[in-house]
PDB file of N, CA and C in Angstrom:
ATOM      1  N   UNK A   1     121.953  46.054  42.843  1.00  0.00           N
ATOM      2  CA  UNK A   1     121.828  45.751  44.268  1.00  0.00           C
ATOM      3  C   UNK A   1     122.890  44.748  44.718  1.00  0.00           C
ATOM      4  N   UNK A   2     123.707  43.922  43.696  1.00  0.00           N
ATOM      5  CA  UNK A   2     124.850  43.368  44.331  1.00  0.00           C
ATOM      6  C   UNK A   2     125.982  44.013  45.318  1.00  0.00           C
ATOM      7  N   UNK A   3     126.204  44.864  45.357  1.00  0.00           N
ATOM      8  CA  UNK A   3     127.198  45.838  45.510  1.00  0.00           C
ATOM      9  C   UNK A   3     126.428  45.768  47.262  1.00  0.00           C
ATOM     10  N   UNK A   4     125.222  46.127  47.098  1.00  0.00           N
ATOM     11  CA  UNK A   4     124.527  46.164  48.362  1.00  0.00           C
ATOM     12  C   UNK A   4     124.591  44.790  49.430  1.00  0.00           C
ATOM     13  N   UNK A   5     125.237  43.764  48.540  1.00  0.00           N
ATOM     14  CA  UNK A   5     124.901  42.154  49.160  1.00  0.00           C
ATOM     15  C   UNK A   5     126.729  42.123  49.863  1.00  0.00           C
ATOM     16  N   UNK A   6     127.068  42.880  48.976  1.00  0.00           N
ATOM     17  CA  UNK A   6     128.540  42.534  49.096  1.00  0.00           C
ATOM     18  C   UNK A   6     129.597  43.293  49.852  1.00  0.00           C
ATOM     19  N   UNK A   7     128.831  44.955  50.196  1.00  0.00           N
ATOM     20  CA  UNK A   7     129.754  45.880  50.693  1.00  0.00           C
ATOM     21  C   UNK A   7     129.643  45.877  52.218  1.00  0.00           C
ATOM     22  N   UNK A   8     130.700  45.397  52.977  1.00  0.00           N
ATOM     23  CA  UNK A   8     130.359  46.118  54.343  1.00  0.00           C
ATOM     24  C   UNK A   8     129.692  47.338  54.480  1.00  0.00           C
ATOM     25  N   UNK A   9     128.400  47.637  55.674  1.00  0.00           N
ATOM     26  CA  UNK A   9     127.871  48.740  56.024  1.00  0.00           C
ATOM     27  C   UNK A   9     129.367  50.112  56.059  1.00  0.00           C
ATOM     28  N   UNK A  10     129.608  49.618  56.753  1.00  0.00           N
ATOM     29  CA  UNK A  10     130.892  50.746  57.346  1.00  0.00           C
ATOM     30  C   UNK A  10     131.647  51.218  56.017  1.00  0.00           C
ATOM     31  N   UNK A  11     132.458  50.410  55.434  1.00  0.00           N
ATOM     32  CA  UNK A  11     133.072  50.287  53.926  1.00  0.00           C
ATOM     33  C   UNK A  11     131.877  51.672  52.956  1.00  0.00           C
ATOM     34  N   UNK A  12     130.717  51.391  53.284  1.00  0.00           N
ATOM     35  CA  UNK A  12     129.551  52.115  52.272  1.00  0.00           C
ATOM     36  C   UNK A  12     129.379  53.761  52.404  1.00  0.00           C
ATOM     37  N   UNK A  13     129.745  53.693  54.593  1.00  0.00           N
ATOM     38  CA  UNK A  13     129.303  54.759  54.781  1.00  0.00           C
ATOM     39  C   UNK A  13     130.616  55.710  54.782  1.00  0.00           C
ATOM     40  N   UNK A  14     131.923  55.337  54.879  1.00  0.00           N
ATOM     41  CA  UNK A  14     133.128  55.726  54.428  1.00  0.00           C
ATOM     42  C   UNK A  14     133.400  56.365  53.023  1.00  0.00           C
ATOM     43  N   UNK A  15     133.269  55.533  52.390  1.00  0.00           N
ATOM     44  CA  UNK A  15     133.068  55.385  51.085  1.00  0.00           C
ATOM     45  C   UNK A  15     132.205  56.191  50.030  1.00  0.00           C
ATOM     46  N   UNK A  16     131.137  56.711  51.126  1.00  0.00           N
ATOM     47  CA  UNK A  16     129.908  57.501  50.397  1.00  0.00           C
ATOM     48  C   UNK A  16     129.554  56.473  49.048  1.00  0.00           C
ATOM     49  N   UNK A  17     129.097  55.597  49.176  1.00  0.00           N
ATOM     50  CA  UNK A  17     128.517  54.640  48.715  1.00  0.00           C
ATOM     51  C   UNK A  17     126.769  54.287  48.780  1.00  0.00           C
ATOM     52  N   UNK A  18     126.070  54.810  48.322  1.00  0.00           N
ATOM     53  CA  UNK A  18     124.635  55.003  48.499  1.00  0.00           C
ATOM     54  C   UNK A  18     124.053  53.557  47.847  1.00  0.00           C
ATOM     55  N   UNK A  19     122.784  53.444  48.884  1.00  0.00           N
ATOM     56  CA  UNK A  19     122.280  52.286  48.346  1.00  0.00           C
ATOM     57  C   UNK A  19     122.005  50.765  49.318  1.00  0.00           C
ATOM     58  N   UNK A  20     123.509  50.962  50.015  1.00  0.00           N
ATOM     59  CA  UNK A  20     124.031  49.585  51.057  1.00  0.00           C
ATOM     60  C   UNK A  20     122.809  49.527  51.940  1.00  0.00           C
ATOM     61  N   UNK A  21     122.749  50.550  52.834  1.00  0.00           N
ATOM     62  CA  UNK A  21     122.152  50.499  54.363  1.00  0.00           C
ATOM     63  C   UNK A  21     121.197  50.997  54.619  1.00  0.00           C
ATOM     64  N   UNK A  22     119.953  51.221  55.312  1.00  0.00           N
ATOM     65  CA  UNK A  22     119.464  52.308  55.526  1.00  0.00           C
ATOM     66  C   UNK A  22     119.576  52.500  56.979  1.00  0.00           C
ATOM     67  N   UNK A  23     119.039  53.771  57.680  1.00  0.00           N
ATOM     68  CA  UNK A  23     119.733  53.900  58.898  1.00  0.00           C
ATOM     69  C   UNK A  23     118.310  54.150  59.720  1.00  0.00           C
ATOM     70  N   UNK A  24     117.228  53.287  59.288  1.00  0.00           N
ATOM     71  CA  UNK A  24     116.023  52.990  60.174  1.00  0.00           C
ATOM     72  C   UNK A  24     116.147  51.573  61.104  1.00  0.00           C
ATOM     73  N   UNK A  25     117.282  51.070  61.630  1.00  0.00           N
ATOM     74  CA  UNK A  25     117.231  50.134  62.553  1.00  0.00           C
ATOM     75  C   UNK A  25     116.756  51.144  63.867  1.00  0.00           C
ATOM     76  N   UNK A  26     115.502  50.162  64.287  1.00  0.00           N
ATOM     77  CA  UNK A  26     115.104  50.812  65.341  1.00  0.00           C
ATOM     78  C   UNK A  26     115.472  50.288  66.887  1.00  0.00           C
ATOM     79  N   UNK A  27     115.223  51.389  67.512  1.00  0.00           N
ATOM     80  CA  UNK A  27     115.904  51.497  69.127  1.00  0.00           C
ATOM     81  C   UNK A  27     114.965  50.578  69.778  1.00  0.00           C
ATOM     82  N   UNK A  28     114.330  50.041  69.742  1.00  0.00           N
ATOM     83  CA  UNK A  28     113.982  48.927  70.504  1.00  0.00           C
ATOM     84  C   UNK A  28     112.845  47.795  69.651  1.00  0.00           C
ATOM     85  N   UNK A  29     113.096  46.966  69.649  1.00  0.00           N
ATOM     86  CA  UNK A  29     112.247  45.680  69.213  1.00  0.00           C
ATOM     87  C   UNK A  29     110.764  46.007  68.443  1.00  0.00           C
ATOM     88  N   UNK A  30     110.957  45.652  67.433  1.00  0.00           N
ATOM     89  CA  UNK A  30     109.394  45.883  66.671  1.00  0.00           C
ATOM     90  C   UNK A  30     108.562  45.149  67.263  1.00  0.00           C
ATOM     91  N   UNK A  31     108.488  44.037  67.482  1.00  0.00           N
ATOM     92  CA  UNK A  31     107.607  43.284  67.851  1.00  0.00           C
ATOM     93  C   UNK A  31     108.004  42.647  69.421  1.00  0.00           C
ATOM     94  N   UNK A  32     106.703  43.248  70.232  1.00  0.00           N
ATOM     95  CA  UNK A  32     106.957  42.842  71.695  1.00  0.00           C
ATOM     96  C   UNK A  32     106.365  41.355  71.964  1.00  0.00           C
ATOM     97  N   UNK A  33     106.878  40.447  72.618  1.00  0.00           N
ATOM     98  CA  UNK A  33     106.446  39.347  72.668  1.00  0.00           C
ATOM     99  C   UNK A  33     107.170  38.784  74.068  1.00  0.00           C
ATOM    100  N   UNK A  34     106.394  37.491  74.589  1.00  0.00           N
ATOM    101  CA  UNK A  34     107.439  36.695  75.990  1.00  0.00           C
ATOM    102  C   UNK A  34     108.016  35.741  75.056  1.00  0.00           C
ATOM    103  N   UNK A  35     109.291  36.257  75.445  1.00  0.00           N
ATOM    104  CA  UNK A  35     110.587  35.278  74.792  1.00  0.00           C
ATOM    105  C   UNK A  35     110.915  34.015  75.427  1.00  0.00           C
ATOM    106  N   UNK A  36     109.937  34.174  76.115  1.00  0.00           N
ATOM    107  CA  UNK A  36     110.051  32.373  76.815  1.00  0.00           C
ATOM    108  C   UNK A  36     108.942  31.539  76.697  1.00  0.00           C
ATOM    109  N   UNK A  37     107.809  32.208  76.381  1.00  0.00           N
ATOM    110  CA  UNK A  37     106.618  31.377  76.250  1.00  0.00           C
ATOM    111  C   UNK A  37     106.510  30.810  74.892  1.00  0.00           C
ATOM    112  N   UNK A  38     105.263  29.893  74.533  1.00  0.00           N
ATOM    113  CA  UNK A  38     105.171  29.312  73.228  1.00  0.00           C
ATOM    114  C   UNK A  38     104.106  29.881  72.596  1.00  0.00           C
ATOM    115  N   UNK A  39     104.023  31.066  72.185  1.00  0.00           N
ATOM    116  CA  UNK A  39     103.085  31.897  72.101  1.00  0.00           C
ATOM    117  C   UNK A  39     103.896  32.642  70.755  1.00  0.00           C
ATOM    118  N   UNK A  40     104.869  32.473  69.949  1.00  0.00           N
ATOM    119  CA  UNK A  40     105.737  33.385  68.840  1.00  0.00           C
ATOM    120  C   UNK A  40     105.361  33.156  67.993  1.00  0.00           C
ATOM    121  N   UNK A  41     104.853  33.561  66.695  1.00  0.00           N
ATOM    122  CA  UNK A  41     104.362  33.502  65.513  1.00  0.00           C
ATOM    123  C   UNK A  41     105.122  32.564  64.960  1.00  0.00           C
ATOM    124  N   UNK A  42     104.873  31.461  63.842  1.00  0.00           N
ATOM    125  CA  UNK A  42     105.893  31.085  63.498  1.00  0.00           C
ATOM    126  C   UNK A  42     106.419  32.257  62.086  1.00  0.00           C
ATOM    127  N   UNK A  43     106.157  32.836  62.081  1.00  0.00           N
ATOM    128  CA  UNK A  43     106.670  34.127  60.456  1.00  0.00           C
ATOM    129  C   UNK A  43     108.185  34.354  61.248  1.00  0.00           C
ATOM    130  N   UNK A  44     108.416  34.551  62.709  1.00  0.00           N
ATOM    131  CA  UNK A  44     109.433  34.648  63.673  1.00  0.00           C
ATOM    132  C   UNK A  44     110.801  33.760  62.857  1.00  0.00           C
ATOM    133  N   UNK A  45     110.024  32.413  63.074  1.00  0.00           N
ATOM    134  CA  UNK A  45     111.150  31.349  62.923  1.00  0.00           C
ATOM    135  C   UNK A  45     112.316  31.462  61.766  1.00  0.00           C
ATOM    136  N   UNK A  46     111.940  32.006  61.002  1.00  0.00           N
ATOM    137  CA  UNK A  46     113.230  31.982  59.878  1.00  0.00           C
ATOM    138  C   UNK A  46     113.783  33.678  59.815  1.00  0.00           C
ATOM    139  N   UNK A  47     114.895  34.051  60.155  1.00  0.00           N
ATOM    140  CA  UNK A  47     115.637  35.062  60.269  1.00  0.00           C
ATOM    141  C   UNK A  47     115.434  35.925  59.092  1.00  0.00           C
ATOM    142  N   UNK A  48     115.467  37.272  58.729  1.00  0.00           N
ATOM    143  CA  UNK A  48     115.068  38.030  57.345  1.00  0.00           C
ATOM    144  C   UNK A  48     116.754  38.844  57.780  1.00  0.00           C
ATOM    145  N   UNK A  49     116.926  38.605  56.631  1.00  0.00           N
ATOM    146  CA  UNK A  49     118.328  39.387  55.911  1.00  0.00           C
ATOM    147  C   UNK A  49     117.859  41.064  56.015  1.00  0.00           C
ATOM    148  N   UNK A  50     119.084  41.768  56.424  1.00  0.00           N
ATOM    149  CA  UNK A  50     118.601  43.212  56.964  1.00  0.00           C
ATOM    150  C   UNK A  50     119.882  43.947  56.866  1.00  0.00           C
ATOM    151  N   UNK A  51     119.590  45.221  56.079  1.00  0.00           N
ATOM    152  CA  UNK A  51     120.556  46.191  56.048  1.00  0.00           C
ATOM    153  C   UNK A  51     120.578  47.457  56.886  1.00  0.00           C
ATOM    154  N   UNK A  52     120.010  47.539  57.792  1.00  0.00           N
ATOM    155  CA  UNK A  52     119.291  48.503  58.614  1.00  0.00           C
ATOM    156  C   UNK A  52     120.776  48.656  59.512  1.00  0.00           C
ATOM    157  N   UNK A  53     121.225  49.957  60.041  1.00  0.00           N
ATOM    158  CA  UNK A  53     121.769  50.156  60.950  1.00  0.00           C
ATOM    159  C   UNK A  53     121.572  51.382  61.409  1.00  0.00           C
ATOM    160  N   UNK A  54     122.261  51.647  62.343  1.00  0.00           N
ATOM    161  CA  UNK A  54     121.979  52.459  63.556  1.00  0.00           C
ATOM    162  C   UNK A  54     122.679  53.293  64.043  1.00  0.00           C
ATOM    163  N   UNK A  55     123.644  54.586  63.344  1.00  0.00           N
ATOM    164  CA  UNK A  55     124.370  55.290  63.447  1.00  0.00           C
ATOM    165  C   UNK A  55     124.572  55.507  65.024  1.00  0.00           C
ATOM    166  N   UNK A  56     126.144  55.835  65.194  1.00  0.00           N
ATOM    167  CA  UNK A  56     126.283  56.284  66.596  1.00  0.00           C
ATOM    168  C   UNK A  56     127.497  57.331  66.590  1.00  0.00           C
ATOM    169  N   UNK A  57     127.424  57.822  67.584  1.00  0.00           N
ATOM    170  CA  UNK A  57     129.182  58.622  67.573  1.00  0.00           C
ATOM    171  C   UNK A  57     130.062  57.901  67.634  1.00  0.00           C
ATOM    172  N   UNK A  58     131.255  57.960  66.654  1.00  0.00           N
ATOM    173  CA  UNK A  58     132.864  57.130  67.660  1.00  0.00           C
ATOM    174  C   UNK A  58     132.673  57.305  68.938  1.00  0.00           C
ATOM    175  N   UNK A  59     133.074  56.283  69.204  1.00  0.00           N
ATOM    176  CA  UNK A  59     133.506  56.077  71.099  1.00  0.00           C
ATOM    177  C   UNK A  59     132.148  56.146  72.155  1.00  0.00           C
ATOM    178  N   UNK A  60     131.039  55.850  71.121  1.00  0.00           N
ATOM    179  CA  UNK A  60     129.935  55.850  72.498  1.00  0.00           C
ATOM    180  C   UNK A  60     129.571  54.999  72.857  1.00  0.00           C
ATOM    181  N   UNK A  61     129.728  54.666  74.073  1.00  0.00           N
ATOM    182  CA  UNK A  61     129.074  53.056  74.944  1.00  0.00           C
ATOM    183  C   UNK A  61     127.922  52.516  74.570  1.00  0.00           C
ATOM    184  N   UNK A  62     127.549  51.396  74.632  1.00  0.00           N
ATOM    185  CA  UNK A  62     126.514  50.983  74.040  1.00  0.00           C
ATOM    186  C   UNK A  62     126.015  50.336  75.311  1.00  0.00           C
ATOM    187  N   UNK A  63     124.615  49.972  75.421  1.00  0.00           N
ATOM    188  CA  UNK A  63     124.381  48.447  76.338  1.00  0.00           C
ATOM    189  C   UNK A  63     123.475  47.828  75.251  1.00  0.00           C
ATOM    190  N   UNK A  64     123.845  46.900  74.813  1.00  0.00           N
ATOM    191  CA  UNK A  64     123.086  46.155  74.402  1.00  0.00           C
ATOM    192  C   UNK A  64     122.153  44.264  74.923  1.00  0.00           C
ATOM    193  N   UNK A  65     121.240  44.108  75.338  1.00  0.00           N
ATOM    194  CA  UNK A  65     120.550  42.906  75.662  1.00  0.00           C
ATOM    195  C   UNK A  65     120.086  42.248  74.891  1.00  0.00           C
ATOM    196  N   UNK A  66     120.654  41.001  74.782  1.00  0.00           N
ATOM    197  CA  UNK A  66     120.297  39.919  73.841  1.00  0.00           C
ATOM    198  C   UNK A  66     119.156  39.253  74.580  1.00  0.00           C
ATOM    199  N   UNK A  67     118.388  38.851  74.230  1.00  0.00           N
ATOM    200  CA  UNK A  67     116.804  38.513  74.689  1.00  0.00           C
ATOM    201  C   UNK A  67     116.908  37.039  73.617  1.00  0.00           C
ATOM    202  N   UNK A  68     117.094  36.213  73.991  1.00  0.00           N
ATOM    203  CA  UNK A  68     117.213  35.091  72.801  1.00  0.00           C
ATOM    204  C   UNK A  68     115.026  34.903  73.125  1.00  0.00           C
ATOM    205  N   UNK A  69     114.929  33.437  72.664  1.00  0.00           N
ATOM    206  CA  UNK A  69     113.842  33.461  72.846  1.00  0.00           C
ATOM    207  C   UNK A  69     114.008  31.417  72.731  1.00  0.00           C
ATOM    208  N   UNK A  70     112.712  30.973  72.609  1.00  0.00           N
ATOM    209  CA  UNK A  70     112.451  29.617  73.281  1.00  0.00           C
ATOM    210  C   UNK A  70     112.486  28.610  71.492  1.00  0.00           C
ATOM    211  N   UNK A  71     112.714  29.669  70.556  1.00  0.00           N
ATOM    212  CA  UNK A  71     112.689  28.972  69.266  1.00  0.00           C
ATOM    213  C   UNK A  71     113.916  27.852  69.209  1.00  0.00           C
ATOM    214  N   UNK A  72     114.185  26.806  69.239  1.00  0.00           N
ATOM    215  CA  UNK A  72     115.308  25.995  69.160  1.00  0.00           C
ATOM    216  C   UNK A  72     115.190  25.401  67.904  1.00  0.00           C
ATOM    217  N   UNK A  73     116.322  25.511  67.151  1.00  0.00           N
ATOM    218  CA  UNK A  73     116.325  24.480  65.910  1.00  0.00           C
ATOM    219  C   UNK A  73     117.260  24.116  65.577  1.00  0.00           C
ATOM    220  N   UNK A  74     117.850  23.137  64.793  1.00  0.00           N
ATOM    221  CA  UNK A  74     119.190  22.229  64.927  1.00  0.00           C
ATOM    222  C   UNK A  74     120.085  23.418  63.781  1.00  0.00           C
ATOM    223  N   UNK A  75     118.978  24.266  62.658  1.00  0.00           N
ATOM    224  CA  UNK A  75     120.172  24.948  62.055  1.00  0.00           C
ATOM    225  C   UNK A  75     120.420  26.458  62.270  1.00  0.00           C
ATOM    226  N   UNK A  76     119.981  26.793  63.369  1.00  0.00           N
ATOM    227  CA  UNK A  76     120.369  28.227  63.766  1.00  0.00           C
ATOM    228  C   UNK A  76     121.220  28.395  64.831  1.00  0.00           C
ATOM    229  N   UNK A  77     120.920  29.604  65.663  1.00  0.00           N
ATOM    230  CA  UNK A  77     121.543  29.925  66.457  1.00  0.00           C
ATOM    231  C   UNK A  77     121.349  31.369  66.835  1.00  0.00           C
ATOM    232  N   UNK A  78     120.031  32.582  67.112  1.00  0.00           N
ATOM    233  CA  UNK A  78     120.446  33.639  66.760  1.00  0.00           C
ATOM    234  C   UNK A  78     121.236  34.681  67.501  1.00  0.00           C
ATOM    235  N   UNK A  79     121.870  33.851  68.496  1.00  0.00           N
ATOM    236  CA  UNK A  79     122.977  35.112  68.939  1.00  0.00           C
ATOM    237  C   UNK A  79     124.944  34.289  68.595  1.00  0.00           C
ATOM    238  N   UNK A  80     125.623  35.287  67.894  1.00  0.00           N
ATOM    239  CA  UNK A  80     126.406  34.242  67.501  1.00  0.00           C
ATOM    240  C   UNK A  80     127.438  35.905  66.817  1.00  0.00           C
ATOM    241  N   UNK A  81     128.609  36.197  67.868  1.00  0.00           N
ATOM    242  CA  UNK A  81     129.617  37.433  67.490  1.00  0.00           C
ATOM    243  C   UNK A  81     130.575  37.074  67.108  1.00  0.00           C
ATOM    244  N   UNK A  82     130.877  37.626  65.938  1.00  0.00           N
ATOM    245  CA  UNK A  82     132.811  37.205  65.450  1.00  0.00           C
ATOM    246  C   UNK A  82     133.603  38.875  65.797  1.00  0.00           C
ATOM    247  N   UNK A  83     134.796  38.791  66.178  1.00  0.00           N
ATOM    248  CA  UNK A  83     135.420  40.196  66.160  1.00  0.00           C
ATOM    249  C   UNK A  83     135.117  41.338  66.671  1.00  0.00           C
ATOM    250  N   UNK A  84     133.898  41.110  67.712  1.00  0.00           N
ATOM    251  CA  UNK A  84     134.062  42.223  68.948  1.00  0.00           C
ATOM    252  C   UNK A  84     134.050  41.603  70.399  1.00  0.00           C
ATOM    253  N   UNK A  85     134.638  42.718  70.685  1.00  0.00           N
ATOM    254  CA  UNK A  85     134.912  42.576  72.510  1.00  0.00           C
ATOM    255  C   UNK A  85     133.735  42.841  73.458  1.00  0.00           C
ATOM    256  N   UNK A  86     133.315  42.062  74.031  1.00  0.00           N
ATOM    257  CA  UNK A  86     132.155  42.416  74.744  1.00  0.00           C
ATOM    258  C   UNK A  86     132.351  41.488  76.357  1.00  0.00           C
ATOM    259  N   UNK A  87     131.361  41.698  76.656  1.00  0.00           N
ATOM    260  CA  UNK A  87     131.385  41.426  78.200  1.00  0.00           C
ATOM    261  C   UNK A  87     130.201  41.006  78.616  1.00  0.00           C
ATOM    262  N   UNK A  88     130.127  39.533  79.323  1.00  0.00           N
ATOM    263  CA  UNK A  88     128.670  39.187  79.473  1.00  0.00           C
ATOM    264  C   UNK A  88     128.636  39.618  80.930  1.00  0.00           C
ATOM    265  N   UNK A  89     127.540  40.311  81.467  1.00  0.00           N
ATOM    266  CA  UNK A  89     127.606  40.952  82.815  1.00  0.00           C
ATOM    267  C   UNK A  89     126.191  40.327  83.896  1.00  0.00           C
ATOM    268  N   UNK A  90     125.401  39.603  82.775  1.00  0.00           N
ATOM    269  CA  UNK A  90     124.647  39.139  83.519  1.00  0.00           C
ATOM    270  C   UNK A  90     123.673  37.866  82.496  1.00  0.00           C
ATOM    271  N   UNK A  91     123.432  37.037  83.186  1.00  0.00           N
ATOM    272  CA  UNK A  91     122.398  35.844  82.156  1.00  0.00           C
ATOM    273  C   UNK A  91     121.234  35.583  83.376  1.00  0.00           C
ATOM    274  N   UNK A  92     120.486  34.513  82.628  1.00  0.00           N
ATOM    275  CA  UNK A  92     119.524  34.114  83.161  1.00  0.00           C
ATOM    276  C   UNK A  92     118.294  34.009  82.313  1.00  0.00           C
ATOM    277  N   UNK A  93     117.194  33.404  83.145  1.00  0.00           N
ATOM    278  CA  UNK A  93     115.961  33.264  82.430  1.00  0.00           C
ATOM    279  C   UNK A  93     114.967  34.103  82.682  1.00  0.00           C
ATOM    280  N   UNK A  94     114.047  34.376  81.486  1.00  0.00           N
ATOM    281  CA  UNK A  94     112.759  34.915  81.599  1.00  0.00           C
ATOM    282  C   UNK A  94     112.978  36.267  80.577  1.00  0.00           C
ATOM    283  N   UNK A  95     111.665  36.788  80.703  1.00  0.00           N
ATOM    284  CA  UNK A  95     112.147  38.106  80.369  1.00  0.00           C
ATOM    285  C   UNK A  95     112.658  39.240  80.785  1.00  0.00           C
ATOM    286  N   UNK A  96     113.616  39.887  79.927  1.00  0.00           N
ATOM    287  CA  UNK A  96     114.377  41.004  80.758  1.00  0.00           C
ATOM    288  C   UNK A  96     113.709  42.764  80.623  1.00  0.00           C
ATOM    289  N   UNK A  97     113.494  42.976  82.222  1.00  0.00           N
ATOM    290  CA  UNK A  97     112.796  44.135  82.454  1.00  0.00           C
ATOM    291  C   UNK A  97     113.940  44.981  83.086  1.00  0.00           C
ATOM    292  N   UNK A  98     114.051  45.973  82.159  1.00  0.00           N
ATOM    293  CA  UNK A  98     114.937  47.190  82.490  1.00  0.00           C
ATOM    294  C   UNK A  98     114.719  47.523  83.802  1.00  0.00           C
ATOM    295  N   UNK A  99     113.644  47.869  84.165  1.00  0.00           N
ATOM    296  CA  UNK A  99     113.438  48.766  85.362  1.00  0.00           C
ATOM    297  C   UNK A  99     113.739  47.744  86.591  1.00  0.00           C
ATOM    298  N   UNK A 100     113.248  46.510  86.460  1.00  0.00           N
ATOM    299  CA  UNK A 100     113.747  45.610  87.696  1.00  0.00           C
ATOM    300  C   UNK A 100     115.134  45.104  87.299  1.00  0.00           C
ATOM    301  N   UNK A 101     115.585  44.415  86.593  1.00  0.00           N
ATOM    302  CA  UNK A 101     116.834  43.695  86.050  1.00  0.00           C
ATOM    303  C   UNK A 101     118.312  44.115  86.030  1.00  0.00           C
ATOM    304  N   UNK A 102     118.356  45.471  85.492  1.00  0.00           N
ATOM    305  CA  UNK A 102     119.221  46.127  85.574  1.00  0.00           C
ATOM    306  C   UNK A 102     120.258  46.662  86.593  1.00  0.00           C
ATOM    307  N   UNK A 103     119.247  46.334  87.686  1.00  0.00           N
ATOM    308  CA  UNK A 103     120.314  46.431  89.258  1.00  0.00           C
ATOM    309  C   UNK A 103     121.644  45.193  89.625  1.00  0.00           C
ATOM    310  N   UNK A 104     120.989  44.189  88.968  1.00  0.00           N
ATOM    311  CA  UNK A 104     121.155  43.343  89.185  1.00  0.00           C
ATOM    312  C   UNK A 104     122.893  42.784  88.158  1.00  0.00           C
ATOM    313  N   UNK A 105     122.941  43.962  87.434  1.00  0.00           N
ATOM    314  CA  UNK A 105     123.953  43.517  86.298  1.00  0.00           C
ATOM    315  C   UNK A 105     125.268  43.766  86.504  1.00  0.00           C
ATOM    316  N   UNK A 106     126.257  43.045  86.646  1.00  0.00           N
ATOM    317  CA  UNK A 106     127.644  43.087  86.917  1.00  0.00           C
ATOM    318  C   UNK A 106     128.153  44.645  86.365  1.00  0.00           C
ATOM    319  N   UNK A 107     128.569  45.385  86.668  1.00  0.00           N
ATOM    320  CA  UNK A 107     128.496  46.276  85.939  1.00  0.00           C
ATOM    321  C   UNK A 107     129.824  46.752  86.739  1.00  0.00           C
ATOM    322  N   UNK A 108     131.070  46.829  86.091  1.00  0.00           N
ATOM    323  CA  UNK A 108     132.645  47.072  86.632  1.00  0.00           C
ATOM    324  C   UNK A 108     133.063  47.954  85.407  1.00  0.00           C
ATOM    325  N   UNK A 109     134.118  49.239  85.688  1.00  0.00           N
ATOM    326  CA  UNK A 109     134.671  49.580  84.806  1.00  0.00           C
ATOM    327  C   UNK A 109     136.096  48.970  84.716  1.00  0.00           C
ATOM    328  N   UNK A 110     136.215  48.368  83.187  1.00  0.00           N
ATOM    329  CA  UNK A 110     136.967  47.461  82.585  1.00  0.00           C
ATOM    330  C   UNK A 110     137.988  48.234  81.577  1.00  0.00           C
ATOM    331  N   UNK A 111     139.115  48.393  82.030  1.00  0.00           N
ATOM    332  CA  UNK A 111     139.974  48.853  80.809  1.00  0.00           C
ATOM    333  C   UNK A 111     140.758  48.043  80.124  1.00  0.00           C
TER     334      UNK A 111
END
């Protein structure tokens, strides 16, 4: 299982390298909760190491929403990107509801 600690996902699936990843990261949040209230389990608080990803086509748009939540601690941080390009199009507080929120999101095509 070292090989698994050590190989980039991508590197594995190139590679035909079995073992690395599995490709059950799921499409929306296992556990529903208000990311602003004080109501989060603490089992939450410490991050679990995860090989899970989420196959897509080359070249397909993504939207992805970071939903942080109200956990603060001096040694984390859990939103935190090295080496992709992204675009923040909208912030704020509370929780984020697709069906209302989404109007609301900067949304420009950017080349």
């Amino acid at each position: 299982m070292e090989e698994a600690e050590t190989t980039p996902g991508i590197n594995a699936h190139s590679n035909g390298i079995p073992g690395v990843f599995t490709t059950d990261f799921p499409s929306k949040p296992p556990v529903k909760f208000d990311y602003t209230g004080n109501n989060i389990s603490r089992a939450l608080f410490q991050p679990v190491k995860g090989t899970k990803l989420y196959k897509l086509k080359y070249g397909t748009r993504v939207q992805i929403v970071l939903q942080d939540t109200n956990i603060v601690t001096p040694e984390n941080h859990p939103i935190h990107l090295h080496g992709y390009d992204f675009y923040i199009v909208a912030e704020g507080f509370g929780n984020f509801n697709p069906k209302k929120d989404t109007s609301s999101l900067t949304l420009l095509i950017l080349h």
